[in-house]
Protein backbone atom coordinates (compact mmCIF):
# COMPACT_ATOMS: atom_id res chain seq x y z
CA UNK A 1 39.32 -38.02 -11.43
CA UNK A 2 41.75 -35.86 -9.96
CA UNK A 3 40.72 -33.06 -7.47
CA UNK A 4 42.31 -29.89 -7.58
CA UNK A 5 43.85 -28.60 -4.30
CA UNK A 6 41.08 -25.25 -4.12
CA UNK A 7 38.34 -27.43 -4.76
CA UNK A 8 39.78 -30.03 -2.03
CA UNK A 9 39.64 -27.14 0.92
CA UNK A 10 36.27 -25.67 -0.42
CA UNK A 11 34.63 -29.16 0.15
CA UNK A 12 36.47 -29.61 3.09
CA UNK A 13 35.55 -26.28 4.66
CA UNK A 14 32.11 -26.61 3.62
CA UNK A 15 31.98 -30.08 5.61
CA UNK A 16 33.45 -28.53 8.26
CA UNK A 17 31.08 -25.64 8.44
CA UNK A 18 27.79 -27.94 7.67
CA UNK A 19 29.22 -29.98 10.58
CA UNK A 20 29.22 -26.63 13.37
CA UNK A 21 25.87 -26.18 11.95
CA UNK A 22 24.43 -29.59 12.71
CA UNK A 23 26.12 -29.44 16.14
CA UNK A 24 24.89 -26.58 16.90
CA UNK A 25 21.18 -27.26 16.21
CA UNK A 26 21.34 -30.82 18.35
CA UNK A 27 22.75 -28.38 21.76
CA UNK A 28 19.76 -26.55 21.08
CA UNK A 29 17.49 -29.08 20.31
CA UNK A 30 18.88 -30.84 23.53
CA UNK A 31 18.48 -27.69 26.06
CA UNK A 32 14.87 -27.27 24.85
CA UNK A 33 14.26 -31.39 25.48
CA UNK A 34 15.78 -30.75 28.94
CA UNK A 35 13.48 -27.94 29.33
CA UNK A 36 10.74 -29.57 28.48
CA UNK A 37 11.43 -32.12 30.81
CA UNK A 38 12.11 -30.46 33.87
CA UNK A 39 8.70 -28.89 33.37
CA UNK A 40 6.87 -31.93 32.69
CA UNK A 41 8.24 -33.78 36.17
CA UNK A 42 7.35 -30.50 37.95
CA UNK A 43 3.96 -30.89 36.70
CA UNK A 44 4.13 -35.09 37.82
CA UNK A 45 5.87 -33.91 40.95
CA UNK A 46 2.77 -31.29 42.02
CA UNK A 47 0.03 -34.15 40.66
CA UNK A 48 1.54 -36.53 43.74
CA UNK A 49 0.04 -34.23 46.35
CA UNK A 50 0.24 -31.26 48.37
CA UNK A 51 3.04 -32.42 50.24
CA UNK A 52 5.21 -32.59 46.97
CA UNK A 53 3.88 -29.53 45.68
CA UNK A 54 5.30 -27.89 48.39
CA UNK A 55 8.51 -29.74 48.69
CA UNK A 56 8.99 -28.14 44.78
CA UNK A 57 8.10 -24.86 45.82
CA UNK A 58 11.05 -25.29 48.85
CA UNK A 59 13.65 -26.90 46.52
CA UNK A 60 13.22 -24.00 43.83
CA UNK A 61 12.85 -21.41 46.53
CA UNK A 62 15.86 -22.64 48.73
CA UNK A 63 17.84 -23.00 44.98
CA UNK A 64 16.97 -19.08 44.00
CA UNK A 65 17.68 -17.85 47.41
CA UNK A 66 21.20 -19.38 47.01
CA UNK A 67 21.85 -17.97 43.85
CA UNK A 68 21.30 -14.37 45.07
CA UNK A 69 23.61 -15.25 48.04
CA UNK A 70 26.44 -16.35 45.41
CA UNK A 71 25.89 -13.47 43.54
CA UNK A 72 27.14 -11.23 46.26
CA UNK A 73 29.41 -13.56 47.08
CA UNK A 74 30.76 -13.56 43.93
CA UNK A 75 30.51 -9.83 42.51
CA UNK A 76 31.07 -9.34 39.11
CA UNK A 77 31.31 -12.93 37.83
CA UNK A 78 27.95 -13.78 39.78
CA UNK A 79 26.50 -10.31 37.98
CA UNK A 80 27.35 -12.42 34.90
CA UNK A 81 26.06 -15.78 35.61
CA UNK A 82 23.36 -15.17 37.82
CA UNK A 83 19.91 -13.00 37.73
CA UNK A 84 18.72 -10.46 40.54
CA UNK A 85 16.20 -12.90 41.41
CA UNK A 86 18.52 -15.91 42.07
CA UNK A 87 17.83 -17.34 38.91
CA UNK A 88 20.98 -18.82 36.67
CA UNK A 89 21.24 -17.18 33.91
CA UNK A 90 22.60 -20.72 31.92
CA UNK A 91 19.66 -22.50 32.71
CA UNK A 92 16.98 -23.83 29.93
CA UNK A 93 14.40 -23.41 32.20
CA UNK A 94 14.84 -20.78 35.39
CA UNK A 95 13.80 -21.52 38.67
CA UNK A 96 11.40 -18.59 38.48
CA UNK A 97 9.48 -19.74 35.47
CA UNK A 98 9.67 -23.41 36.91
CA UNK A 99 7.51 -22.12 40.00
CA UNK A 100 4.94 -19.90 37.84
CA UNK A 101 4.67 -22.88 35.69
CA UNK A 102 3.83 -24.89 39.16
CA UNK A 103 1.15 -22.07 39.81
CA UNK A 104 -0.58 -22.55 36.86
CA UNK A 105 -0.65 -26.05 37.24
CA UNK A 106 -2.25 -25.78 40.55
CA UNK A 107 -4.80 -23.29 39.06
CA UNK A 108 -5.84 -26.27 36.33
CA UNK A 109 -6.05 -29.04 38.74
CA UNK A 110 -8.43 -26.52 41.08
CA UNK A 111 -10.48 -26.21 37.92
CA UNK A 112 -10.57 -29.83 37.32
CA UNK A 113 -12.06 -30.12 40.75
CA UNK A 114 -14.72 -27.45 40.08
CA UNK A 115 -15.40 -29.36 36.31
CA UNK A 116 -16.42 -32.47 38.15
């Protein structure tokens, strides 16, 4: 069976376009895994201790501070690529939600305490 030289490109181009799709679901899928997991070792990281609570609260603290520095630094390119508060604006998961998200999980493990 002979294909004809339209139907050729429109199976082509729809291969082409089903593959963009696919490729562009797995980036996404991957930035929300990476999300997730920078989350989930904040929440191992605060469950060592005190000490390493507060070594998480420095890191993301010391990494925000930096990013407001290299926005002024930077002027209109770090207006585009970084937030008011330091945060990058390309990250899955900003540093700003990271340290609420550290907050809360000191708030559970305080209840846990009271629970038992």
């Amino acid at each position: 069976m002979e294909l004809s030289h339209s139907r050729f490109i429109g199976l082509s181009a729809s291969f082409v376009a089903s593959l963009g799709g696919v490729t562009i679901g797995y980036r996404e899928f991957l930035k929300k895994v990476d999300g997730f997991a920078a989350l989930r070792m904040d929440e191992k990281t605060v469950r060592m201790g005190r000490p390493y609570e507060e070594g998480a609260r420095d890191y993301l603290g010391t990494q925000m501070a930096v990013g407001r520095m290299l926005k002024k630094v930077m002027g209109t390119e770090g207006s585009l690529r970084i937030a008011k508060n330091g945060d990058l604006l390309s990250d899955t998961v900003p540093f700003s939600k990271r340290l609420r998200a550290i907050d809360l999980i000191i708030d559970q493990m305080k209840e846990e305490r009271e629970d038992k």
